[in-house]
PDB file of N, CA and C in Angstrom:
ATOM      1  N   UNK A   1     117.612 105.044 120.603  1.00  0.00           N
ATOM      2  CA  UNK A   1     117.403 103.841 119.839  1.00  0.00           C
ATOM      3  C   UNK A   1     118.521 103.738 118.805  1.00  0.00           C
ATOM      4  N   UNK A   2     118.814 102.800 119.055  1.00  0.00           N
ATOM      5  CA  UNK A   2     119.804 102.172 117.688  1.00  0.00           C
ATOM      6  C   UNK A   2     119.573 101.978 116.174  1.00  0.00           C
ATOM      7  N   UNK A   3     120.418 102.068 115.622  1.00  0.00           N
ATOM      8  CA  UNK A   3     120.122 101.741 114.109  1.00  0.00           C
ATOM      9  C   UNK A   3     119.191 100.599 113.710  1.00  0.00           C
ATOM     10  N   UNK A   4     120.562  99.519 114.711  1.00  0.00           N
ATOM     11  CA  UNK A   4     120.188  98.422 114.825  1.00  0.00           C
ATOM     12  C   UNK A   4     118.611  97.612 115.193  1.00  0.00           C
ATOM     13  N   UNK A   5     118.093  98.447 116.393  1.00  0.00           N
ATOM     14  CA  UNK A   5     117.524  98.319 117.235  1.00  0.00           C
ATOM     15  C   UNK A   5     115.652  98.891 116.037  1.00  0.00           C
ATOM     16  N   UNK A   6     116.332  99.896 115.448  1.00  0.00           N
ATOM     17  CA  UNK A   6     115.343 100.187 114.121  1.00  0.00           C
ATOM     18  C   UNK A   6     114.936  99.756 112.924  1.00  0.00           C
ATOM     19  N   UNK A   7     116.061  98.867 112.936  1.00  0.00           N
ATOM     20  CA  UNK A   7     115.960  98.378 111.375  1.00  0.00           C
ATOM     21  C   UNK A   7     115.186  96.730 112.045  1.00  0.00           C
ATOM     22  N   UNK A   8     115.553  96.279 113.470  1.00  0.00           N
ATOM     23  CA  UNK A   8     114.517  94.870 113.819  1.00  0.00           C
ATOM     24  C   UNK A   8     112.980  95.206 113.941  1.00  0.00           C
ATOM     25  N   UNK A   9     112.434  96.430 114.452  1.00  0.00           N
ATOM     26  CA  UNK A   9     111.557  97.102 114.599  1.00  0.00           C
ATOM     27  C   UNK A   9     110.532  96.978 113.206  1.00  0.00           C
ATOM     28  N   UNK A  10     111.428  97.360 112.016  1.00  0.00           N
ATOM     29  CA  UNK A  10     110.758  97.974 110.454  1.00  0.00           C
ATOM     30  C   UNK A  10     110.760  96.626 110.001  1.00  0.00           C
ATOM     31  N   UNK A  11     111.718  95.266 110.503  1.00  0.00           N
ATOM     32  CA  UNK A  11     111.478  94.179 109.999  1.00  0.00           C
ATOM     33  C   UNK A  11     110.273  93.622 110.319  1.00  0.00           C
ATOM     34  N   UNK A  12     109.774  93.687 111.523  1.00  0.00           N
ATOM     35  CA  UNK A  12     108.750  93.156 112.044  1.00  0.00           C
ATOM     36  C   UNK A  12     107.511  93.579 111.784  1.00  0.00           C
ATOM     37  N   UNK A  13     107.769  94.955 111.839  1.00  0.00           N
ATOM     38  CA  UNK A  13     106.597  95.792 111.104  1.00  0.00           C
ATOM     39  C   UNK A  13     106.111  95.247 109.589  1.00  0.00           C
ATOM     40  N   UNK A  14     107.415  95.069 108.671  1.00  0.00           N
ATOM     41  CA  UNK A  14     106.668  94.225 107.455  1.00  0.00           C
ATOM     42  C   UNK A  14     106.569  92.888 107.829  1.00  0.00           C
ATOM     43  N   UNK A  15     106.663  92.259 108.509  1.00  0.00           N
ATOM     44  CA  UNK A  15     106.362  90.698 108.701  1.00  0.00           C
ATOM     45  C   UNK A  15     105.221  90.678 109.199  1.00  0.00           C
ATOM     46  N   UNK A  16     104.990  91.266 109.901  1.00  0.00           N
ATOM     47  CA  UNK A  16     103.231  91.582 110.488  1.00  0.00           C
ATOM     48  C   UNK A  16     102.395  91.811 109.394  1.00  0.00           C
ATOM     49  N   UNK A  17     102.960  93.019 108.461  1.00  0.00           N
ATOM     50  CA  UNK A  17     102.323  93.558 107.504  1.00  0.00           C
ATOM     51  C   UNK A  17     101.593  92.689 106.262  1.00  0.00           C
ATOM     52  N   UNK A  18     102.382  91.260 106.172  1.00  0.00           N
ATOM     53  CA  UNK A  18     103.049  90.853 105.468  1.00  0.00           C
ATOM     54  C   UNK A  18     101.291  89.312 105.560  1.00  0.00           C
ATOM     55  N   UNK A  19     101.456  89.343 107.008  1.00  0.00           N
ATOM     56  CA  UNK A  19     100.982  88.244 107.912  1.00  0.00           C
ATOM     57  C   UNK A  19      99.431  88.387 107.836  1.00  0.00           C
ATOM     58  N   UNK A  20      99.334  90.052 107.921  1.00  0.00           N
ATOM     59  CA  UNK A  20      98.091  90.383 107.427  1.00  0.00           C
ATOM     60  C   UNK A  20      97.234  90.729 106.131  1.00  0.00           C
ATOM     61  N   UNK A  21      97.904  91.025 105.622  1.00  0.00           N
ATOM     62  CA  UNK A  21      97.027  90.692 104.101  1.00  0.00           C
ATOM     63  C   UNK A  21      97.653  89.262 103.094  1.00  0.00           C
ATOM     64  N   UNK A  22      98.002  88.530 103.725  1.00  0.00           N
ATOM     65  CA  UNK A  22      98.201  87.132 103.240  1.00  0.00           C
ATOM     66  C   UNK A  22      96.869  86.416 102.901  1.00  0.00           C
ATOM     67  N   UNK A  23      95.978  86.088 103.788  1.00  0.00           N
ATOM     68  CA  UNK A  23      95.007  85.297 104.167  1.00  0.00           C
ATOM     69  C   UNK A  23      93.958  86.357 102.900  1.00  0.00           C
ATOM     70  N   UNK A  24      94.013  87.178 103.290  1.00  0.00           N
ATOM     71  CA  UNK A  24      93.149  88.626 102.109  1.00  0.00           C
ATOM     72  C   UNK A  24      93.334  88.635 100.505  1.00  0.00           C
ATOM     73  N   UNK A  25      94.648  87.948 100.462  1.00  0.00           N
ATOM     74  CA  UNK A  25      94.826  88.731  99.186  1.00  0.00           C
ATOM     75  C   UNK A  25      95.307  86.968  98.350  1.00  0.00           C
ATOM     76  N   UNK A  26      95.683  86.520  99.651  1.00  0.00           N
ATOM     77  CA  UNK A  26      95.613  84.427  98.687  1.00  0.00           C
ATOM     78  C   UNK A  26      93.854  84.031  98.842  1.00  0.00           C
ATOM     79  N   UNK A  27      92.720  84.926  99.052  1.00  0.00           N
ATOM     80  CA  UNK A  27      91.272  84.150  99.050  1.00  0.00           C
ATOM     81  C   UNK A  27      90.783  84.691  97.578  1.00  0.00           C
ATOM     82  N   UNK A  28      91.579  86.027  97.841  1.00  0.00           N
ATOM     83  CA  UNK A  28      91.230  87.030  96.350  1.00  0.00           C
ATOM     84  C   UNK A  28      91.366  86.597  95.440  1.00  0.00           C
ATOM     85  N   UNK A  29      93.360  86.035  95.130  1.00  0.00           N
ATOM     86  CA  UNK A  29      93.911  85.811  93.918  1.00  0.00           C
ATOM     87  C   UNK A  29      93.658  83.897  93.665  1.00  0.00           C
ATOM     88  N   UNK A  30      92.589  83.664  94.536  1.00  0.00           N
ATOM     89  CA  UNK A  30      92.298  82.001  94.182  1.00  0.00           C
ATOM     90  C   UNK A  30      90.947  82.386  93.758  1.00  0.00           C
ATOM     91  N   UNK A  31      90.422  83.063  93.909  1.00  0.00           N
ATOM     92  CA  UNK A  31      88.805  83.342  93.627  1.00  0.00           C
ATOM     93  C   UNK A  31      88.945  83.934  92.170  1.00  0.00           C
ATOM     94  N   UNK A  32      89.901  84.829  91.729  1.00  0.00           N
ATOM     95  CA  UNK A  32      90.432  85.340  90.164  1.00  0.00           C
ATOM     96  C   UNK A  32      90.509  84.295  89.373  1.00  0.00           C
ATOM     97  N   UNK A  33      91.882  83.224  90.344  1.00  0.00           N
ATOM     98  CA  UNK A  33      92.383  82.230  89.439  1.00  0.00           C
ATOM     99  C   UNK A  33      90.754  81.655  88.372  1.00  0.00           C
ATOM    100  N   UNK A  34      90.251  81.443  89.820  1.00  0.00           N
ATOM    101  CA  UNK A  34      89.159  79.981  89.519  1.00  0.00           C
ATOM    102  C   UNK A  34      87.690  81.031  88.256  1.00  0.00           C
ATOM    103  N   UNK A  35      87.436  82.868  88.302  1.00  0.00           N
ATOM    104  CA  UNK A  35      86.832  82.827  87.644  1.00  0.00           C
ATOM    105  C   UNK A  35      87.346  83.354  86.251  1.00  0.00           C
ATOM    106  N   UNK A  36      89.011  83.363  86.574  1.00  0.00           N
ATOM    107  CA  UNK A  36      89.243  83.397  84.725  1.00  0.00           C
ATOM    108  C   UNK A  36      89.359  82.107  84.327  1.00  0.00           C
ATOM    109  N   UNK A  37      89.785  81.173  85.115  1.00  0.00           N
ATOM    110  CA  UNK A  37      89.317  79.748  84.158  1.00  0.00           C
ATOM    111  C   UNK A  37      88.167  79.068  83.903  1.00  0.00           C
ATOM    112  N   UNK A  38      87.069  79.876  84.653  1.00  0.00           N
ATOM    113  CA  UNK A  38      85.575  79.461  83.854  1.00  0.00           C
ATOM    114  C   UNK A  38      85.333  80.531  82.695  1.00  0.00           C
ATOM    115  N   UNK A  39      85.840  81.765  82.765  1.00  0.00           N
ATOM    116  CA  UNK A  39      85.855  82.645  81.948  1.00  0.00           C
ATOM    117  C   UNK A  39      86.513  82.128  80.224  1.00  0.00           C
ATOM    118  N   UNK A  40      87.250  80.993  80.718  1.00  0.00           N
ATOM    119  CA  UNK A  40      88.609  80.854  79.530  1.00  0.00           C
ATOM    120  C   UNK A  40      87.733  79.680  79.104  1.00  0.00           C
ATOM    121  N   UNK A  41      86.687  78.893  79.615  1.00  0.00           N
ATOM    122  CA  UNK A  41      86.483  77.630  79.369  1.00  0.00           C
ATOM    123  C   UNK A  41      84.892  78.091  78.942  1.00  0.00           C
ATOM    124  N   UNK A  42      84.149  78.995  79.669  1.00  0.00           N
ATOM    125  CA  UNK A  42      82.955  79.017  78.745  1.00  0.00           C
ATOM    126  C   UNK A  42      82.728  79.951  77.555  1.00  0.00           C
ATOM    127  N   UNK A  43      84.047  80.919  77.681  1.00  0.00           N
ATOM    128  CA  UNK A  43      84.094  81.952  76.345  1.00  0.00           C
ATOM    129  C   UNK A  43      83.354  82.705  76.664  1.00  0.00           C
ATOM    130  N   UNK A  44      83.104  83.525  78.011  1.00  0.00           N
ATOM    131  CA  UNK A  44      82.130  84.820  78.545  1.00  0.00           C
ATOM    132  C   UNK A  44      82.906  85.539  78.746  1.00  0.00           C
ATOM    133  N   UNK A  45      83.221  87.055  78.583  1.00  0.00           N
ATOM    134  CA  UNK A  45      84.225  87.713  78.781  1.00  0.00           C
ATOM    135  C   UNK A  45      83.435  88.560  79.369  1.00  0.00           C
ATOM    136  N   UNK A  46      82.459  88.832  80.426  1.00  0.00           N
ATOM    137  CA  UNK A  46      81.595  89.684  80.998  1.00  0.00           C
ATOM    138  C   UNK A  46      82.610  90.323  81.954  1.00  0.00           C
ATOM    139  N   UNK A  47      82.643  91.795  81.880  1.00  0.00           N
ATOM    140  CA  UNK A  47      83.589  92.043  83.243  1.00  0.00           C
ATOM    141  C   UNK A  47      83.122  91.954  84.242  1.00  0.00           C
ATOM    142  N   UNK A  48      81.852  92.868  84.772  1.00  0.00           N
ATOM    143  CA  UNK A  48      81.466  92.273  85.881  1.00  0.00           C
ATOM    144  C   UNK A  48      81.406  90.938  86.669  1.00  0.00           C
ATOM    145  N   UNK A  49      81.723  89.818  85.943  1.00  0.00           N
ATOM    146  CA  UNK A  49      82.148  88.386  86.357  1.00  0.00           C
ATOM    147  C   UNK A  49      83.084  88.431  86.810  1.00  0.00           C
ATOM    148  N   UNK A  50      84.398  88.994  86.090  1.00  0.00           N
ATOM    149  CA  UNK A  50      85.708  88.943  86.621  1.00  0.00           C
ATOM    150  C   UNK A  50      85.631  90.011  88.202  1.00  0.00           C
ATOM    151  N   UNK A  51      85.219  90.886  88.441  1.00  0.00           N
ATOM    152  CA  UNK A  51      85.308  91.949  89.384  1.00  0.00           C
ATOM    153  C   UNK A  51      84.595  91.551  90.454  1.00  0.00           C
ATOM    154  N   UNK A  52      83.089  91.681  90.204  1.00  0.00           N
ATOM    155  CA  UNK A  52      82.438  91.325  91.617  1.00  0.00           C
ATOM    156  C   UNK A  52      82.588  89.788  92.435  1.00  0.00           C
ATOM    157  N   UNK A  53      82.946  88.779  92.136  1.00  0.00           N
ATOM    158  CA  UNK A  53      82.942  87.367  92.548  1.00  0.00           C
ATOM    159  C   UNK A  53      84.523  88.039  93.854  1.00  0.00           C
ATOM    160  N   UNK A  54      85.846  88.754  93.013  1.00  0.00           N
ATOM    161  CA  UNK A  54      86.749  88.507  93.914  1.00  0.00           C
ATOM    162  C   UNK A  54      86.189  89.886  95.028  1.00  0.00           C
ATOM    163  N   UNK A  55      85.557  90.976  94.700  1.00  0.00           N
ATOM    164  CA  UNK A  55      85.001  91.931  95.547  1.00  0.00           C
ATOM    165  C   UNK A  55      84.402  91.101  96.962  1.00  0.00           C
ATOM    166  N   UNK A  56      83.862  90.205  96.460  1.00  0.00           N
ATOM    167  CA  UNK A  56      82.699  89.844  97.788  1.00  0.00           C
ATOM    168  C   UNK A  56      83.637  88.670  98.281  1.00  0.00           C
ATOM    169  N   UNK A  57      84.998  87.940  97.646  1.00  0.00           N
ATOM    170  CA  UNK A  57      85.382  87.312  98.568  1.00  0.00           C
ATOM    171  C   UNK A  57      86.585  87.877  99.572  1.00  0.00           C
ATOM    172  N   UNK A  58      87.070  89.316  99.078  1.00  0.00           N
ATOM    173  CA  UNK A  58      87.715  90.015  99.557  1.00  0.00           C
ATOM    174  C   UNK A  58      86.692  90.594 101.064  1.00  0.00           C
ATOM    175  N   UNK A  59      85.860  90.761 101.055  1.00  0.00           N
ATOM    176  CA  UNK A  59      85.235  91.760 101.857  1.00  0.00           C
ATOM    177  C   UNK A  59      84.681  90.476 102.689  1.00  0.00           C
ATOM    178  N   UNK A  60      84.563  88.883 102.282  1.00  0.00           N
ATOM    179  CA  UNK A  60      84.106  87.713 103.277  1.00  0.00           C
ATOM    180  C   UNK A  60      85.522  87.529 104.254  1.00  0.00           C
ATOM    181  N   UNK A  61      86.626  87.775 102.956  1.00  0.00           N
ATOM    182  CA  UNK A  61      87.511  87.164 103.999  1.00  0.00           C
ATOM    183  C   UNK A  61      88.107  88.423 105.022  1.00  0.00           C
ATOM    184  N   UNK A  62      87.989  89.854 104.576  1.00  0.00           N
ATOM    185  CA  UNK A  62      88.355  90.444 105.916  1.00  0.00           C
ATOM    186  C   UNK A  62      87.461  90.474 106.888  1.00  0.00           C
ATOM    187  N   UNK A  63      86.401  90.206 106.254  1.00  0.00           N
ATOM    188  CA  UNK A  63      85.205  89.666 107.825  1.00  0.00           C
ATOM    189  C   UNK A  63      85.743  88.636 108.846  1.00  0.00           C
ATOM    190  N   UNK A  64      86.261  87.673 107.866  1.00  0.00           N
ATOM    191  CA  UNK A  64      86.811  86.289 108.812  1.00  0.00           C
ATOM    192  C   UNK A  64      87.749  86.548 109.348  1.00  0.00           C
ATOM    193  N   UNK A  65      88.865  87.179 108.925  1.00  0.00           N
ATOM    194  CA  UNK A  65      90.327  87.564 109.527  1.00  0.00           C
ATOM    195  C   UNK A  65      90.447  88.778 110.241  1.00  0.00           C
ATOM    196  N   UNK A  66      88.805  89.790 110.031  1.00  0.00           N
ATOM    197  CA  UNK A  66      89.340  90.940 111.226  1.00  0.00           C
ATOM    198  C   UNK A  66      90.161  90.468 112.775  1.00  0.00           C
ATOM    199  N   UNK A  67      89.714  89.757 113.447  1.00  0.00           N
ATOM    200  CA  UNK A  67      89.681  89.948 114.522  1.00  0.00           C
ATOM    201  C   UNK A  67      91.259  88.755 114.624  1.00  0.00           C
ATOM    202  N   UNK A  68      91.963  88.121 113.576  1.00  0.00           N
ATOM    203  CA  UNK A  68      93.052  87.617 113.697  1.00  0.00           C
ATOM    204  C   UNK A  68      94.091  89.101 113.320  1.00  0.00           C
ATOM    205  N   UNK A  69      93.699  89.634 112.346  1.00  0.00           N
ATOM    206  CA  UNK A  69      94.439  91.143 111.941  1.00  0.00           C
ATOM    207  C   UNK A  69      94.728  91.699 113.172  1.00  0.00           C
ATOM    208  N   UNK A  70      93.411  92.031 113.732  1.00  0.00           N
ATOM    209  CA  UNK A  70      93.346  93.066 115.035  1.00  0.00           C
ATOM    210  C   UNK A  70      94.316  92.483 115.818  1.00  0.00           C
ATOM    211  N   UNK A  71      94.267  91.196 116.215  1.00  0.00           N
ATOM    212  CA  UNK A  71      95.313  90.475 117.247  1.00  0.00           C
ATOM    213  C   UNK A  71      96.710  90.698 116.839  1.00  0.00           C
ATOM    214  N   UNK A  72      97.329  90.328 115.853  1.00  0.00           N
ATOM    215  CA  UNK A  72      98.348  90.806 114.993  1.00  0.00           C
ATOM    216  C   UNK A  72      98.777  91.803 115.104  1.00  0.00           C
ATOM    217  N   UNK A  73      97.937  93.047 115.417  1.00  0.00           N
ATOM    218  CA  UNK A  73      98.648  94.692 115.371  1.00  0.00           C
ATOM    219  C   UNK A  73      98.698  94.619 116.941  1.00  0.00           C
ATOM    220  N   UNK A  74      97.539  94.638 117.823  1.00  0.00           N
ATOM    221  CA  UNK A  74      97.878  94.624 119.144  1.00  0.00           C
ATOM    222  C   UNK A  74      98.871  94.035 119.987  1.00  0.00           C
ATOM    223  N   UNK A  75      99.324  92.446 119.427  1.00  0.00           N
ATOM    224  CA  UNK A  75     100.553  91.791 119.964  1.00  0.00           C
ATOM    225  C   UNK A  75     101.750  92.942 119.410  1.00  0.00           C
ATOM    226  N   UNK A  76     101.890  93.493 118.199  1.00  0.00           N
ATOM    227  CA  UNK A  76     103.162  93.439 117.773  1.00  0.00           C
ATOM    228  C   UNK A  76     102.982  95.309 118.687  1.00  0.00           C
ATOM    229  N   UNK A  77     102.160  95.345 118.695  1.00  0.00           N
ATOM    230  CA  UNK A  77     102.272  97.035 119.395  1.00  0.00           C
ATOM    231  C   UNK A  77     102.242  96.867 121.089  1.00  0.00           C
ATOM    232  N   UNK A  78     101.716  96.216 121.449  1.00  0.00           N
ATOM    233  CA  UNK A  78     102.308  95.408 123.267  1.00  0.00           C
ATOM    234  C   UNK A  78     103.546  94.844 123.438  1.00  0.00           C
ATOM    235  N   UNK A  79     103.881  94.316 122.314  1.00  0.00           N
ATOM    236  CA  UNK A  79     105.510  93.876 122.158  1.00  0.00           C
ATOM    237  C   UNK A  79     106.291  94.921 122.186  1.00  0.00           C
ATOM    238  N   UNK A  80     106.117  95.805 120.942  1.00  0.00           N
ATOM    239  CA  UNK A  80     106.899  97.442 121.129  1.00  0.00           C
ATOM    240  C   UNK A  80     106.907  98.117 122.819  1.00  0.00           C
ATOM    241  N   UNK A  81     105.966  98.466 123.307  1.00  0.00           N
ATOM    242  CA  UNK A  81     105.525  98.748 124.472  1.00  0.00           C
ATOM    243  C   UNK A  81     106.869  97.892 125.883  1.00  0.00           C
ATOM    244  N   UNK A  82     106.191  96.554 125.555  1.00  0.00           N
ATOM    245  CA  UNK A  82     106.907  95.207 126.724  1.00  0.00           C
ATOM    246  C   UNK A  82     108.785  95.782 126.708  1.00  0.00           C
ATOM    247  N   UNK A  83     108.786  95.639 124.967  1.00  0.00           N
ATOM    248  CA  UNK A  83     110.602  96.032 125.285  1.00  0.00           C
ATOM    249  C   UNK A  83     110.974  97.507 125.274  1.00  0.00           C
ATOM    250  N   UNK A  84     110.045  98.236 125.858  1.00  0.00           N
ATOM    251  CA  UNK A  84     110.461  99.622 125.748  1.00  0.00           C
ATOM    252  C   UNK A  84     111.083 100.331 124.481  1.00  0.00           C
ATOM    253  N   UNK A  85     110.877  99.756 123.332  1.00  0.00           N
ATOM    254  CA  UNK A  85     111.166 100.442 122.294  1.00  0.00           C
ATOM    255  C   UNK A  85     110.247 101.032 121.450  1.00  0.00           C
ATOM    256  N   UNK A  86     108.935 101.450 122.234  1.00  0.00           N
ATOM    257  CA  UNK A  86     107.694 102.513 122.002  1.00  0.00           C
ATOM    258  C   UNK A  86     107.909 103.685 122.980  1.00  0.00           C
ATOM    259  N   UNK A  87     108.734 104.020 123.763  1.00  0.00           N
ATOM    260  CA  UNK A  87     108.724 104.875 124.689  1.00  0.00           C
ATOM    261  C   UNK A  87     109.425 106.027 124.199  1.00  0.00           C
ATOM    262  N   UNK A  88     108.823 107.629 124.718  1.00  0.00           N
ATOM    263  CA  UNK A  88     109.881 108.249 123.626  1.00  0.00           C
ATOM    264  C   UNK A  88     110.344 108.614 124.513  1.00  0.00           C
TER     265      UNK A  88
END
């Protein structure tokens, strides 16, 4: 294997990487946004407000996106495989 041929490999690997906690981590940091600005607007500084609301939308949305994730690693690891650059 090539340098070359390694460094397209590690690109893809973070673009995948990249592809998969997108959907995870933009449901999270909109679910934060929205309860520090009720936080900022009703003057409750409870932590447990801030913590558990993005907990349970973190753990809804890898429910929803397992099985797009799963697809995601299996294409890009059948792809490795297809161009013979998984073979040792």
């Amino acid at each position: 294997m090539s340098p070359d041929e390694a460094v397209d490999i590690l690109r893809e690997a973070v673009t995948v990487i990249l592809l998969m906690v997108a959907p995870i981590l933009g449901l999270g940091l909109s679910v934060g946004l929205l309860v520090s600005v009720l936080q900022a607007t009703t003057q409750v500084q409870e932590p447990t407000l801030a913590f558990v609301p993005k907990i349970i939308a973190v753990l809804v949305s890898v429910m929803l996106f397992s099985n797009w994730v799963v697809g995601l690693v299996v294409d890009f690891t059948q792809q490795l495989w297809v161009d013979g650059l998984g073979v040792l």
